[in-house]
C-alpha atoms as a PDB file:
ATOM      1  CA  UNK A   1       0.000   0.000   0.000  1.00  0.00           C
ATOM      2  CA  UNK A   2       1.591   3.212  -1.345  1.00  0.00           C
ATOM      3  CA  UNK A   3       0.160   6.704   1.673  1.00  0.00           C
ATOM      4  CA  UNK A   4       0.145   9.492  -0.718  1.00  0.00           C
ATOM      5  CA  UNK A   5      -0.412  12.128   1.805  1.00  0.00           C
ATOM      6  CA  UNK A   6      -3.700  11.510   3.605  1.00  0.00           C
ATOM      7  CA  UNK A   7      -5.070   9.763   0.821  1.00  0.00           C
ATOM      8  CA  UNK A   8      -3.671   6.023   0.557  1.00  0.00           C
ATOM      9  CA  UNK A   9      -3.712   3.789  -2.376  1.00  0.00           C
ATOM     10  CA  UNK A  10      -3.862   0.151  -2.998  1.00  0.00           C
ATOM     11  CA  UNK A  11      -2.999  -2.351  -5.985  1.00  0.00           C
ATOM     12  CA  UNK A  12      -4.245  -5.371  -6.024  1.00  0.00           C
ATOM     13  CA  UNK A  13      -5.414  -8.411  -8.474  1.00  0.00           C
ATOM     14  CA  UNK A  14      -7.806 -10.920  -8.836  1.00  0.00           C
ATOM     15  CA  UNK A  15      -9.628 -13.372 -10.829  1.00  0.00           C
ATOM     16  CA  UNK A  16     -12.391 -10.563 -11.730  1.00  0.00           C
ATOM     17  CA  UNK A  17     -12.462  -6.859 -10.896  1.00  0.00           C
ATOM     18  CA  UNK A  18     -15.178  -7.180  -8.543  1.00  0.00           C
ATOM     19  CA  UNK A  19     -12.937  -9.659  -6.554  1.00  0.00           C
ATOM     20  CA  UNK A  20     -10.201  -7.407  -6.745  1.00  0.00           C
ATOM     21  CA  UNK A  21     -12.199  -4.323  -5.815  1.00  0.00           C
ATOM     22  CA  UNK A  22     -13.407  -6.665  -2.603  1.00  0.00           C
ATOM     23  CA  UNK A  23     -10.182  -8.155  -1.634  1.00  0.00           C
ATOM     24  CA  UNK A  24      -8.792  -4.591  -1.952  1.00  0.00           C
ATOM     25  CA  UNK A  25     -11.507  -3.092   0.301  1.00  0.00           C
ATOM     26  CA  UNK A  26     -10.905  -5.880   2.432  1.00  0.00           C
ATOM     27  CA  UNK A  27      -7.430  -5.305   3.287  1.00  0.00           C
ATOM     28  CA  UNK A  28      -7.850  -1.209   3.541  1.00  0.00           C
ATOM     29  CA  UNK A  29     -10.996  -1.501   5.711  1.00  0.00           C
ATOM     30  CA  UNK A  30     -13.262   0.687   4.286  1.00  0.00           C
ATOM     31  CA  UNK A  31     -16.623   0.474   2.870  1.00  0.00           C
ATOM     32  CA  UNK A  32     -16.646   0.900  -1.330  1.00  0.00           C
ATOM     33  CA  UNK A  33     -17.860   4.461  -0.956  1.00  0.00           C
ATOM     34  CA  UNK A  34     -14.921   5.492   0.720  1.00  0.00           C
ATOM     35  CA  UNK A  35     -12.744   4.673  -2.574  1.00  0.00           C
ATOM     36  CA  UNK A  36     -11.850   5.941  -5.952  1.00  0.00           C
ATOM     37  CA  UNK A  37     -11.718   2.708  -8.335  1.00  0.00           C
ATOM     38  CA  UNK A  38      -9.334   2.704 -11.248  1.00  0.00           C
ATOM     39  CA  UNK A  39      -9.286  -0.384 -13.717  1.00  0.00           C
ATOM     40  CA  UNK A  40      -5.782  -1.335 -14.481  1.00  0.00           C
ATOM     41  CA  UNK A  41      -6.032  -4.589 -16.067  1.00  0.00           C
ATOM     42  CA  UNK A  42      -9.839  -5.587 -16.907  1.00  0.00           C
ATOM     43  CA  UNK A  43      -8.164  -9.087 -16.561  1.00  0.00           C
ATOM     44  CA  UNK A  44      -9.318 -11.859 -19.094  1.00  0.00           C
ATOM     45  CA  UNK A  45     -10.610 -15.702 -18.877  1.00  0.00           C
ATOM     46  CA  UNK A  46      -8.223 -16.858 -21.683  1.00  0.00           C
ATOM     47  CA  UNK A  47      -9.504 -19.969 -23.287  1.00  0.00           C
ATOM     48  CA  UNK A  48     -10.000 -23.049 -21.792  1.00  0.00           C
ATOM     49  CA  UNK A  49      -7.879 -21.939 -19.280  1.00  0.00           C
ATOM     50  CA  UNK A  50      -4.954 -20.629 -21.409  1.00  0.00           C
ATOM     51  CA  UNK A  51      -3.882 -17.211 -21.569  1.00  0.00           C
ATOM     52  CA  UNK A  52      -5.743 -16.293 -18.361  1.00  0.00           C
ATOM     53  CA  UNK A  53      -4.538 -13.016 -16.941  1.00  0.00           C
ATOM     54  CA  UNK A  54      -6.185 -11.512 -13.333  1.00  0.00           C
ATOM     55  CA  UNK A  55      -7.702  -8.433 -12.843  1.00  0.00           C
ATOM     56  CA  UNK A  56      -5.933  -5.215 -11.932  1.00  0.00           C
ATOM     57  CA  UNK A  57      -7.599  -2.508  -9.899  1.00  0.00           C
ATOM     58  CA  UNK A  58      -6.433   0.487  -7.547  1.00  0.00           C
ATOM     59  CA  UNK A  59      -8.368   1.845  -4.758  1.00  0.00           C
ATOM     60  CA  UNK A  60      -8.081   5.284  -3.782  1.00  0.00           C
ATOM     61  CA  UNK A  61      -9.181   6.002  -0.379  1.00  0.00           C
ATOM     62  CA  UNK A  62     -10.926   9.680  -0.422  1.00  0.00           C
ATOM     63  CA  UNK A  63     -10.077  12.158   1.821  1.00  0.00           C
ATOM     64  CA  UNK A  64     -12.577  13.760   3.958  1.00  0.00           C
ATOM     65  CA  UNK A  65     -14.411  16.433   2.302  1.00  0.00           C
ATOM     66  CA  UNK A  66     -13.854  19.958   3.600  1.00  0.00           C
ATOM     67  CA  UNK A  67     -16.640  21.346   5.355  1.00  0.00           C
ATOM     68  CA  UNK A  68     -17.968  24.123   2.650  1.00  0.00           C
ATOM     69  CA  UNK A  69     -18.794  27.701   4.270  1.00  0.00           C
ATOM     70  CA  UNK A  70     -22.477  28.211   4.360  1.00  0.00           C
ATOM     71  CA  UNK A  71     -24.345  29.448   1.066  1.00  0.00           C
ATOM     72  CA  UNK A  72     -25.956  32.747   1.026  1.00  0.00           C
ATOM     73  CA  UNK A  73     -29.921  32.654   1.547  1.00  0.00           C
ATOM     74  CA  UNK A  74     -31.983  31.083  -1.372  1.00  0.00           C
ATOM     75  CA  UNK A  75     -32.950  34.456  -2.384  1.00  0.00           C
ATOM     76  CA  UNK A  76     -29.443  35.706  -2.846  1.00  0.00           C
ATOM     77  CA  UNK A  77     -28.683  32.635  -4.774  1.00  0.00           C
ATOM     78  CA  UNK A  78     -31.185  32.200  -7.276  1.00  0.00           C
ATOM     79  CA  UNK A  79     -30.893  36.268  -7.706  1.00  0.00           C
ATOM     80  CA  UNK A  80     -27.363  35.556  -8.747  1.00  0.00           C
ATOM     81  CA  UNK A  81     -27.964  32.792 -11.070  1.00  0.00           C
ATOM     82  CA  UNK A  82     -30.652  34.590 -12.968  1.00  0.00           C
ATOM     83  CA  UNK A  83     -28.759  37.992 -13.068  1.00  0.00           C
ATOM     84  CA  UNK A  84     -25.856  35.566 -14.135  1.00  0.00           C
ATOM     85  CA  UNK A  85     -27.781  34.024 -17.078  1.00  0.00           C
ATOM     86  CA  UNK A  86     -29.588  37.003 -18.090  1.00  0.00           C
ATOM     87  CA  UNK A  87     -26.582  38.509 -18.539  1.00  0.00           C
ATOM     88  CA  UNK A  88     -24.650  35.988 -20.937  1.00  0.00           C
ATOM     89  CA  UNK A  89     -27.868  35.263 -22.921  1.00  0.00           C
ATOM     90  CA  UNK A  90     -28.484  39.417 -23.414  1.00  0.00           C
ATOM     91  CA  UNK A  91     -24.357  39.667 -24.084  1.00  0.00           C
ATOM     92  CA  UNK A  92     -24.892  36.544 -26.840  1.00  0.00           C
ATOM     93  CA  UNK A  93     -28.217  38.482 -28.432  1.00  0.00           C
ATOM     94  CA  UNK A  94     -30.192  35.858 -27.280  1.00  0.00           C
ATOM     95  CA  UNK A  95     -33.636  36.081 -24.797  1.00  0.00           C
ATOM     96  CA  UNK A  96     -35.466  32.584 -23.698  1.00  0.00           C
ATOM     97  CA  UNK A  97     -37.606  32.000 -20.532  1.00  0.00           C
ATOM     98  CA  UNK A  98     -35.701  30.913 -17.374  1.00  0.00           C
ATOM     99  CA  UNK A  99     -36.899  29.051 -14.491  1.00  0.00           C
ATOM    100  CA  UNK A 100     -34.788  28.154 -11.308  1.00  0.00           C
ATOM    101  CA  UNK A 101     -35.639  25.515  -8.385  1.00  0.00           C
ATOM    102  CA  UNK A 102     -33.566  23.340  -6.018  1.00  0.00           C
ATOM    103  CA  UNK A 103     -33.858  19.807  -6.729  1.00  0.00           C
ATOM    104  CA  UNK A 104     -33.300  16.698  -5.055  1.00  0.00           C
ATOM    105  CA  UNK A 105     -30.212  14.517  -6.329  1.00  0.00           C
ATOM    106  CA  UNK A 106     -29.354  11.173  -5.832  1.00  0.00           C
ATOM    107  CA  UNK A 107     -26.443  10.260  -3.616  1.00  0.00           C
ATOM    108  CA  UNK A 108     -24.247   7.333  -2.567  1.00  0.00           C
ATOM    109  CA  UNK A 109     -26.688   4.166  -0.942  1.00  0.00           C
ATOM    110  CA  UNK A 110     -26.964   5.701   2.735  1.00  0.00           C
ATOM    111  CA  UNK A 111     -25.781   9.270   2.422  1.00  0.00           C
ATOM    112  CA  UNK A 112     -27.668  12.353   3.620  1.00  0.00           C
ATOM    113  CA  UNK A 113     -30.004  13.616   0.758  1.00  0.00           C
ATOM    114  CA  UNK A 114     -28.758  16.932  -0.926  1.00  0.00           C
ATOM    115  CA  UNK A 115     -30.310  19.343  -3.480  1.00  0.00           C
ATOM    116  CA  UNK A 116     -28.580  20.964  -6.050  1.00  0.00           C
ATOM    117  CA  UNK A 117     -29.824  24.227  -7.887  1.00  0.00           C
ATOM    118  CA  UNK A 118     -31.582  23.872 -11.242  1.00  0.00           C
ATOM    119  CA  UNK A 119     -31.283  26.679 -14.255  1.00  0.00           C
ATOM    120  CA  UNK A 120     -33.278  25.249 -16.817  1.00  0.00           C
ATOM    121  CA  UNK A 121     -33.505  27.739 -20.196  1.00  0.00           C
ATOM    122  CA  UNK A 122     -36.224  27.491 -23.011  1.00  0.00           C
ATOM    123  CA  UNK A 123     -36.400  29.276 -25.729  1.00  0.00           C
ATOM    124  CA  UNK A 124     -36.112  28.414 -30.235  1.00  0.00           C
ATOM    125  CA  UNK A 125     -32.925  30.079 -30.073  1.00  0.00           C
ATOM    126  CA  UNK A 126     -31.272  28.777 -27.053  1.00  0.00           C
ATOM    127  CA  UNK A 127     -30.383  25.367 -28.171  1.00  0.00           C
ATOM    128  CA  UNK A 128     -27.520  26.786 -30.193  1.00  0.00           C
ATOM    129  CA  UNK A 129     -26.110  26.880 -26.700  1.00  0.00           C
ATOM    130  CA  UNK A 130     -25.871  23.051 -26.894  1.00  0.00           C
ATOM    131  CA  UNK A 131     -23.968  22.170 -29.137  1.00  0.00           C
ATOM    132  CA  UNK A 132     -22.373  19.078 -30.167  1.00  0.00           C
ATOM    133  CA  UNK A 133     -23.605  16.445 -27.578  1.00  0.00           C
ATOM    134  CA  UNK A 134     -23.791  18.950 -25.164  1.00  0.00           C
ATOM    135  CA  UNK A 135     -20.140  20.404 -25.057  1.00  0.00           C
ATOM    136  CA  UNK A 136     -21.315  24.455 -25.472  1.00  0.00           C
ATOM    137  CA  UNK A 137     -23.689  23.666 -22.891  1.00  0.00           C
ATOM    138  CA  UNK A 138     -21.415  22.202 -20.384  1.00  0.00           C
ATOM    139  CA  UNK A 139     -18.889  25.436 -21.134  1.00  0.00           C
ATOM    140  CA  UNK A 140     -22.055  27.384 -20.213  1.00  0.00           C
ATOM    141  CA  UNK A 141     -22.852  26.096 -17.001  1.00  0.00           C
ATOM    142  CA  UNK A 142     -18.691  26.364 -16.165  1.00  0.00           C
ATOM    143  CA  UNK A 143     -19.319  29.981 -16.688  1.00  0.00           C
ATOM    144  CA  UNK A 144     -22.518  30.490 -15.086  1.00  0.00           C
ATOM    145  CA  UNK A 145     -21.283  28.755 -12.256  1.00  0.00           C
ATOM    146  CA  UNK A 146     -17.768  30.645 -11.998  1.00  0.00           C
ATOM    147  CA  UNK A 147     -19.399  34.181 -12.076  1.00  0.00           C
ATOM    148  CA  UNK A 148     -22.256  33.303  -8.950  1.00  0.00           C
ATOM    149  CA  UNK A 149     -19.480  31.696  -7.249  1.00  0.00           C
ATOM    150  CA  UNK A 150     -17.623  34.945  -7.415  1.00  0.00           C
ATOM    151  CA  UNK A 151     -20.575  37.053  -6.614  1.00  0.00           C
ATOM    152  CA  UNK A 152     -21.592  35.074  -3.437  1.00  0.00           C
ATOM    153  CA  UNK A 153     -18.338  34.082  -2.727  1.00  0.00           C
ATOM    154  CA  UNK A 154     -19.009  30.341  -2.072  1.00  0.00           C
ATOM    155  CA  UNK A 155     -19.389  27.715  -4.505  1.00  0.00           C
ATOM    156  CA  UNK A 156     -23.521  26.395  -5.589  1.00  0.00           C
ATOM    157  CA  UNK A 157     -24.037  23.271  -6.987  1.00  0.00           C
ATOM    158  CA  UNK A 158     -25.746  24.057  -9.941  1.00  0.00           C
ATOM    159  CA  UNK A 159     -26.726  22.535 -13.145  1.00  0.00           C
ATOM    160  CA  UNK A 160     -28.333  24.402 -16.247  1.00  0.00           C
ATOM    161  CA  UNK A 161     -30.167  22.790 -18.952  1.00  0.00           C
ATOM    162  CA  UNK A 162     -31.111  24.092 -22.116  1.00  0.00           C
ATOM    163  CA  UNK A 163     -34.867  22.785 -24.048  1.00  0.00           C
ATOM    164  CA  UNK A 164     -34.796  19.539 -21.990  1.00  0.00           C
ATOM    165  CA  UNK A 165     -31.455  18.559 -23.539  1.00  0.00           C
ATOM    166  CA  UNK A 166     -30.144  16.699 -20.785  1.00  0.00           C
ATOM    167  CA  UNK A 167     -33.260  14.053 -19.857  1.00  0.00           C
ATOM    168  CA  UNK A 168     -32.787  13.543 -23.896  1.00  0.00           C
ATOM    169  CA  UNK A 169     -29.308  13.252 -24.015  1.00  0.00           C
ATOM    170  CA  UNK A 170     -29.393  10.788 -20.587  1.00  0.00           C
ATOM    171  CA  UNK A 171     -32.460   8.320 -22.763  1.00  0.00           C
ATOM    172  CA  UNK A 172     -29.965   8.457 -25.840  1.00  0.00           C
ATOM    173  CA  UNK A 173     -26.779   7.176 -23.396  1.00  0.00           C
ATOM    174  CA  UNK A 174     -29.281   4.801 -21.686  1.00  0.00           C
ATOM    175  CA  UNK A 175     -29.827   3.131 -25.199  1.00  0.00           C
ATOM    176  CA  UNK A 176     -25.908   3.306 -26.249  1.00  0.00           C
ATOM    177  CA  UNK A 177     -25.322   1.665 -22.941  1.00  0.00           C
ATOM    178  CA  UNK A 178     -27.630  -1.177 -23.536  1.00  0.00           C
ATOM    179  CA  UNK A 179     -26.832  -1.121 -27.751  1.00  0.00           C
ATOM    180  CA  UNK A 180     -23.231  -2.031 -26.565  1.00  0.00           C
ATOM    181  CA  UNK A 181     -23.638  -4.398 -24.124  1.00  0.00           C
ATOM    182  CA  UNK A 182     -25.098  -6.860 -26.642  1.00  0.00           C
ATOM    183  CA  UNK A 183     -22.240  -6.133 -28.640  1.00  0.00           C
ATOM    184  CA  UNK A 184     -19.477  -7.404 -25.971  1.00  0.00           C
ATOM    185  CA  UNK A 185     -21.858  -9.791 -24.967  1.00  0.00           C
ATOM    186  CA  UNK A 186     -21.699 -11.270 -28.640  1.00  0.00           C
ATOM    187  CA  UNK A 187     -17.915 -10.639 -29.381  1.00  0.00           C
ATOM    188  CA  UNK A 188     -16.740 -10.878 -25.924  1.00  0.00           C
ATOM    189  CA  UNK A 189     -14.472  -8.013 -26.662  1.00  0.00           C
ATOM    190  CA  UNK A 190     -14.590  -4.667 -24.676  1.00  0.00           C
ATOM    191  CA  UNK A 191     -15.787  -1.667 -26.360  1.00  0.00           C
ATOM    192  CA  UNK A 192     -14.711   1.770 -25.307  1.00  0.00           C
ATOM    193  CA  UNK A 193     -17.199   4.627 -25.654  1.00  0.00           C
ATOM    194  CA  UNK A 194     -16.351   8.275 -26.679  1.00  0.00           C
ATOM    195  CA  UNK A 195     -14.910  10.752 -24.284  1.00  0.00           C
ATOM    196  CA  UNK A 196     -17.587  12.137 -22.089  1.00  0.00           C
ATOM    197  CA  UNK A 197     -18.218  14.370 -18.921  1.00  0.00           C
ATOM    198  CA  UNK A 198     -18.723  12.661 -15.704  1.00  0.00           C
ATOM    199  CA  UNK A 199     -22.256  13.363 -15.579  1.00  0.00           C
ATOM    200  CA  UNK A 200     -23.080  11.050 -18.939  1.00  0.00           C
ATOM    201  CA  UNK A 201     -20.211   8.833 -17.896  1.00  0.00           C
ATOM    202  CA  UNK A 202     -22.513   8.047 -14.919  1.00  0.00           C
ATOM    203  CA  UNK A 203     -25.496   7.780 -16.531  1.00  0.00           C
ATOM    204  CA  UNK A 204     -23.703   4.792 -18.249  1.00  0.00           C
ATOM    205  CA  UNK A 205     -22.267   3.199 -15.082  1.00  0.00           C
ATOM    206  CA  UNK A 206     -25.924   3.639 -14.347  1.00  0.00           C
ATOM    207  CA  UNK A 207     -27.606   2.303 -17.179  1.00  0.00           C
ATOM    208  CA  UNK A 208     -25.603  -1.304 -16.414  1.00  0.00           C
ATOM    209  CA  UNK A 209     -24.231  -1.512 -12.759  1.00  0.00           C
ATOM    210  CA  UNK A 210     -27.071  -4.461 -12.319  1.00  0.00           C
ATOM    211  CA  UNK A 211     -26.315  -5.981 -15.695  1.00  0.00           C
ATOM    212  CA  UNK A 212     -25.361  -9.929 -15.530  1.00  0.00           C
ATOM    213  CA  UNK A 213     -22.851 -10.134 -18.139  1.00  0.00           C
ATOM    214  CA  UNK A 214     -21.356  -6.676 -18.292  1.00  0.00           C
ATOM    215  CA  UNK A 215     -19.425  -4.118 -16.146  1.00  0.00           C
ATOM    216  CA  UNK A 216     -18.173  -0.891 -16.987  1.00  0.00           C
ATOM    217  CA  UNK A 217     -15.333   1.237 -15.885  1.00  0.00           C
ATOM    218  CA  UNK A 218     -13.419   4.417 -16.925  1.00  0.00           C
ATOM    219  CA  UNK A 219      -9.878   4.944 -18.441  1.00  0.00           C
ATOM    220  CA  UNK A 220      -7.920   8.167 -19.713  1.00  0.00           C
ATOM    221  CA  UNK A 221      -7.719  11.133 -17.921  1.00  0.00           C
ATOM    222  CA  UNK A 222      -8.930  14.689 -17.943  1.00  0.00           C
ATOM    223  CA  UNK A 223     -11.451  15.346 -21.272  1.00  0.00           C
ATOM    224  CA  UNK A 224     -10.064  12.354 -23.063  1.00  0.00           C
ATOM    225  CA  UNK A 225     -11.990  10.494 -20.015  1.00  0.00           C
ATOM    226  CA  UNK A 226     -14.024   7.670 -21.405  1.00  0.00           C
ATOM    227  CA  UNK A 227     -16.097   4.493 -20.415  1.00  0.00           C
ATOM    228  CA  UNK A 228     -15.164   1.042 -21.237  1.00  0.00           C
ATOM    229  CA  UNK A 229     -18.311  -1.734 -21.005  1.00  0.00           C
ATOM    230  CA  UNK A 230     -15.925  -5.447 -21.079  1.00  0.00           C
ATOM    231  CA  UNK A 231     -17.764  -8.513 -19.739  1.00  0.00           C
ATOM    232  CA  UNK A 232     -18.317  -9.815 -16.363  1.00  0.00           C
ATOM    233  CA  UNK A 233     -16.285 -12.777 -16.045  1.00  0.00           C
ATOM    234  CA  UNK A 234     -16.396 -15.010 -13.510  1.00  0.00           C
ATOM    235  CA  UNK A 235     -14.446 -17.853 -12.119  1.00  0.00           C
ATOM    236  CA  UNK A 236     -16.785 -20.351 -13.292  1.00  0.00           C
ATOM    237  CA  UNK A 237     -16.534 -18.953 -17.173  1.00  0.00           C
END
């Protein structure tokens, strides 16, 4: 086990990643929510026994989060969000309605429930804030969120959508997912998806963490961050 700083690591093998993942929570003594999970080696049943090769995986244990300093009053904030937003969309020649809420979000199996603020824009001009599976939009919300930070002087989870792009955009992943699973299943080879942001990475992690045949996991780092969806072997296979 490697301590980098307060956050130590672990590499271990195994006959399948979830057996590494296990063994490796196993000998750190935490619970798998605790951890940051990085494929190495997806590992690989050979045939008939030849050419087998283990799993690889390295567990990250989180540090604590940071306590945040407390957010302004809900008044202030969504004030700043729609002053925020106003002001990009006027500076871009553009007008659309605007509605903001807090929403519930969906957190790890036993966590406290959180909300997270909601800018959702509609308008027949705004989706050419999109963009190409959703990249303008993401550099939008970056923005949006980068100039209320600075005005309130705390960071606000916040997510902005634009004409219902991103329930869309999660039903077209949630198909890809699936479309691709029956395509290891029936080659047996791994298939690696297209670099995405962490939010649609999820939704696939999503879309097949129950799946019998398939897993998933991520590779590459910063925007060239992708998903990989490889098969679920087993030690009976």
């Amino acid at each position: 086990m490697t301590d980098l700083g307060s956050s130590p690591e672990l590499i271990v093998s195994g006959p399948t990643i979830e057996a590494a993942i296990q063994a490796g929570l196993a000998r750190l003594g935490v619970p798998r929510e605790a951890v940051e999970i990085e494929v190495l080696d997806p590992g690989s049943p050979g045939f008939l026994g030849l050419g087998a090769r283990e799993a690889r995986v390295r567990l990250i244990v989180r540090r604590p989060p940071e306590t945040p300093p407390p957010l302004p009053a809900p008044e202030q904030v969504e004030e700043a969000i729609a002053e925020a937003i106003h002001g990009l969309l006027e500076s871009l020649g553009m007008s659309a309605r605007l509605s903001i809420a807090q929403e519930p979000v969906e957190g790890a199996e036993g966590s406290e429930p959180s909300t997270i603020w909601a800018a959702r824009i509609e308008g027949p001009t705004a989706g050419r804030l999109i963009g190409h599976h959703g990249r303008t939009l993401y550099a939008f919300q970056t923005l949006v969120r980068a100039i209320v930070a600075r005005r309130l002087g705390a960071f606000v989870p916040l997510i902005v959508d634009i004409n219902g792009y991103r329930a869309k955009r999660a039903e077209a992943l949630r198909r890809l997912a699936l479309k691709k699973a029956e395509q290891v299943m029936a080659t047996g080879r791994p298939v690696e998806l297209e670099p995405m942001p962490a939010a649609e990475r999820r939704v696939i992690h999503m879309a097949l963490k129950d799946h019998p045949r398939v897993t998933t996991y991520s590779i590459g780092e910063g925007e060239e961050r992708r998903v990989v969806i490889a098969m679920r072997w087993t030690t009976e296979e």
